[in-house]
N, C-alpha and C. Protein backbone atom coordinates (compact mmCIF):
# COMPACT_ATOMS: atom_id res chain seq x y z
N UNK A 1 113.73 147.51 67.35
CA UNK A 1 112.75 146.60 67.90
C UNK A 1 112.12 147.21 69.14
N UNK A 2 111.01 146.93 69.10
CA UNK A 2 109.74 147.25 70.90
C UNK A 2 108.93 147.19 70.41
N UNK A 3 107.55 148.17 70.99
CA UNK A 3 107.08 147.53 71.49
C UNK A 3 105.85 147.89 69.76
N UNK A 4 106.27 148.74 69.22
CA UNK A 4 105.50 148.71 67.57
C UNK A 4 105.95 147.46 66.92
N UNK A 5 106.37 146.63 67.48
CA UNK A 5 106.67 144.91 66.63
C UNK A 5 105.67 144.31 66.73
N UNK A 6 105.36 144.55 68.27
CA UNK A 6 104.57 143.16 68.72
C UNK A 6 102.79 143.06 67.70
N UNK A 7 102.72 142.13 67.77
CA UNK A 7 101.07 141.74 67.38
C UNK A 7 100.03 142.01 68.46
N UNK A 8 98.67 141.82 67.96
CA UNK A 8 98.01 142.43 68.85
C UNK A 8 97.81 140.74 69.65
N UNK A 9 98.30 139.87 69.36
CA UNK A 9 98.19 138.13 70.30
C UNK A 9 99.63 138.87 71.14
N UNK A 10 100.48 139.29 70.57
CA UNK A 10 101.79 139.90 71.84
C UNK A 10 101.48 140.36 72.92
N UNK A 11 100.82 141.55 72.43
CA UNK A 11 100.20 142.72 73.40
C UNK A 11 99.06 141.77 74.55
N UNK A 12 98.23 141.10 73.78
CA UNK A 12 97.63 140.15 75.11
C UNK A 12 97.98 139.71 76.02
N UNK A 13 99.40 139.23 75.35
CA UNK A 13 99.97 137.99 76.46
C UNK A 13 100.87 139.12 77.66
N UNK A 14 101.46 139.97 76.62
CA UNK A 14 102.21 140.99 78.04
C UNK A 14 101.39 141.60 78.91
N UNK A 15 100.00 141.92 78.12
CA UNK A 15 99.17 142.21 79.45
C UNK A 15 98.68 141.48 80.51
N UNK A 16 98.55 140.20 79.74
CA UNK A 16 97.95 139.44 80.59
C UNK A 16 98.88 139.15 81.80
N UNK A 17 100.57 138.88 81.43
CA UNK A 17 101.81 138.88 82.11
C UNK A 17 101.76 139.97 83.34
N UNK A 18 101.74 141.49 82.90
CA UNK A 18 101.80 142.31 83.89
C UNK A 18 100.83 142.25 84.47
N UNK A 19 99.28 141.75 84.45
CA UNK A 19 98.44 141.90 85.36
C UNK A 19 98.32 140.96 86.25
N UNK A 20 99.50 139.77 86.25
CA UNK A 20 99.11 138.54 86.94
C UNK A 20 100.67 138.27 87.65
N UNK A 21 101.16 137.18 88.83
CA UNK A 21 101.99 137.36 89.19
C UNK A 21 102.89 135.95 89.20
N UNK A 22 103.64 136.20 88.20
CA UNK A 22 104.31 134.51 87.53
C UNK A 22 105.57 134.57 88.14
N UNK A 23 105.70 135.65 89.17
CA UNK A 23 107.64 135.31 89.11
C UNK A 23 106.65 134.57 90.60
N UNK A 24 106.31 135.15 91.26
CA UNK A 24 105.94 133.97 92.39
C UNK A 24 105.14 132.55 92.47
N UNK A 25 104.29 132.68 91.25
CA UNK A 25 103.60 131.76 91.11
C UNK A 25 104.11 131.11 89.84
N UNK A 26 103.84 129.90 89.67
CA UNK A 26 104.63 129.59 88.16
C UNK A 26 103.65 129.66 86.89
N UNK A 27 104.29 129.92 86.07
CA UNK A 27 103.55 130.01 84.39
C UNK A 27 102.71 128.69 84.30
N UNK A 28 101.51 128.72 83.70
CA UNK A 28 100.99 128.16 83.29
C UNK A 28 100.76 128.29 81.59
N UNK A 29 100.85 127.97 80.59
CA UNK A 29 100.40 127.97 79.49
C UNK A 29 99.20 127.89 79.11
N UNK A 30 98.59 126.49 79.65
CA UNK A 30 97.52 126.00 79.31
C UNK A 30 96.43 126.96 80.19
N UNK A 31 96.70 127.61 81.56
CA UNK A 31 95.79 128.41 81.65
C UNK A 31 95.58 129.95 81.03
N UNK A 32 97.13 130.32 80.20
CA UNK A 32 96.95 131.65 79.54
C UNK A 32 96.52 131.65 78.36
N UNK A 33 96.49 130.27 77.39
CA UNK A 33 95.76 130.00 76.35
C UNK A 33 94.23 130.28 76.87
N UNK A 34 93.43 129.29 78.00
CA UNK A 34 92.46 129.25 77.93
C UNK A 34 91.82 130.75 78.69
N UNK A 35 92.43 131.57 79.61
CA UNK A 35 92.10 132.74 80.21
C UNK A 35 91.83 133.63 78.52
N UNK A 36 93.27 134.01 77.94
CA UNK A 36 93.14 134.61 76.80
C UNK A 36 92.36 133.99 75.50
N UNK A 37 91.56 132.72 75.63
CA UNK A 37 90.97 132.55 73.88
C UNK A 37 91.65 132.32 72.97
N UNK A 38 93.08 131.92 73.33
CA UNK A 38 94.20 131.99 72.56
C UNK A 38 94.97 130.74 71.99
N UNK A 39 94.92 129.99 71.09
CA UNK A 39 95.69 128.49 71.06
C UNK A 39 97.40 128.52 71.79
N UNK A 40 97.56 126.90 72.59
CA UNK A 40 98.55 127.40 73.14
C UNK A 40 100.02 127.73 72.59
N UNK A 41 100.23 126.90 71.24
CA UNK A 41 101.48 127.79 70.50
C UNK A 41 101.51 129.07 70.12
N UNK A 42 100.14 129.67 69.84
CA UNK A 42 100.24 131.04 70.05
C UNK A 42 100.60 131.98 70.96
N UNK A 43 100.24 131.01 72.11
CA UNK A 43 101.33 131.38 73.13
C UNK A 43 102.13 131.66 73.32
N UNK A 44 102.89 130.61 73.08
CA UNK A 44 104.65 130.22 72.93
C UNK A 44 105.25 130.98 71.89
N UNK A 45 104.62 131.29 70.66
CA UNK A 45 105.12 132.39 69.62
C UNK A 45 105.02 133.93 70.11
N UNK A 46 104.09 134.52 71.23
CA UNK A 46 104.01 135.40 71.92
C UNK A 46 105.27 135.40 72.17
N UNK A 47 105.14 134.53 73.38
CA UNK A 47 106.10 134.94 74.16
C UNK A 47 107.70 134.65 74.03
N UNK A 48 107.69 134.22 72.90
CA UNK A 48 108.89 134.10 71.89
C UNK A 48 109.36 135.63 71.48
N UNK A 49 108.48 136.22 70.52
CA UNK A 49 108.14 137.23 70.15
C UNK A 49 108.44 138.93 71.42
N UNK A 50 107.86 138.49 72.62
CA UNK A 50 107.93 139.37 73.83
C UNK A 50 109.69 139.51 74.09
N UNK A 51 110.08 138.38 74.30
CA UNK A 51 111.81 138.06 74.22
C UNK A 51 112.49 138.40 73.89
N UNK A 52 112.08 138.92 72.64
CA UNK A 52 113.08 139.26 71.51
C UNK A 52 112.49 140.75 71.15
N UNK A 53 111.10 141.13 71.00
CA UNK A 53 111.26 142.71 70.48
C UNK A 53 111.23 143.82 72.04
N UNK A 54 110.59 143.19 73.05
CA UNK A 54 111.14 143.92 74.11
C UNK A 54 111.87 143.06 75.46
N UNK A 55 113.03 142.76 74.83
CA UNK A 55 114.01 142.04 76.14
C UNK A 55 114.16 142.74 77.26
N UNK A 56 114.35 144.24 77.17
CA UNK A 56 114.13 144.94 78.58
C UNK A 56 113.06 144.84 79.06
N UNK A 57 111.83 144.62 78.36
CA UNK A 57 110.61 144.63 79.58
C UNK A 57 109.63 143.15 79.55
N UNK A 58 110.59 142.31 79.32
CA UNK A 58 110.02 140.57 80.07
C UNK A 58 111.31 140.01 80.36
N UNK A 59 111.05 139.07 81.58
CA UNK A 59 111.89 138.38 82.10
C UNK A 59 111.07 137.05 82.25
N UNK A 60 111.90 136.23 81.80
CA UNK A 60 111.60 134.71 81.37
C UNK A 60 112.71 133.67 81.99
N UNK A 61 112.82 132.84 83.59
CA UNK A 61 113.65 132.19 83.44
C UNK A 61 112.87 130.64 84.90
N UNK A 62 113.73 130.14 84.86
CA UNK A 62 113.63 128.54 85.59
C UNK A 62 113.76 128.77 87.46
N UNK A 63 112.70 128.03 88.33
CA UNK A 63 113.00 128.76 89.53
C UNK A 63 111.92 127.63 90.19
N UNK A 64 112.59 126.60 91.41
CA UNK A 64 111.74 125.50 91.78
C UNK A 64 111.09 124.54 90.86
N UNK A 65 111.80 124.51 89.64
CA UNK A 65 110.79 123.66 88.90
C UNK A 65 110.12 123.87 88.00
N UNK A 66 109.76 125.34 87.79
CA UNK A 66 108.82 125.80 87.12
C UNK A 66 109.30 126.95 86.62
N UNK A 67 108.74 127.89 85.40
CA UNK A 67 108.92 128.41 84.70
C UNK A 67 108.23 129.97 85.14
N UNK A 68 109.00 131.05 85.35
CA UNK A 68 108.45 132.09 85.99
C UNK A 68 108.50 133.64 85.06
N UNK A 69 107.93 134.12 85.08
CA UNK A 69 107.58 134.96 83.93
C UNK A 69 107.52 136.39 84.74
N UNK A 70 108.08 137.56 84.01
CA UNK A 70 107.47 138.92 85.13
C UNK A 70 107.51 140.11 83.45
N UNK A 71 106.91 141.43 83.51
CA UNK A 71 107.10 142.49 82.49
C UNK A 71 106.63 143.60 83.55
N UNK A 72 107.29 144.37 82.72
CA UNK A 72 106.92 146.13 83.26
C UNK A 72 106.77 146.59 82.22
């Protein structure tokens, strides 16, 4: 598994991930659907998807409330 799994809706969302800054600020969905053109379970199957074929390079966990996201 990496990073030849992902789809090209994967590859969006991790970019969109590394270019933006979610471990300090919290995840939004509804604005990475609408930034990316993207419906928002497609989202959520992304980043389902990000989890699981590259676990070393996203971090996904709970922090004030909100849901904080980071990739390299």
């Amino acid at each position: 598994m990496g990073f030849e799994d992902l789809t090209e809706i994967d590859r969006k969302v991790y970019e969109y991930i590394k270019e933006h800054d979610f471990e300090n600020y919290p995840w939004n969905t509804e604005q990475a659907a609408e930034y990316l053109d993207i419906p928002e379970d497609e989202i959520y199957e992304a980043l389902s998807n990000l989890a699981k074929h590259i676990r070393d390079n996203i971090w996904i966990h709970y922090k004030d409330g909100h849901i904080r996201v980071s990739a390299d």
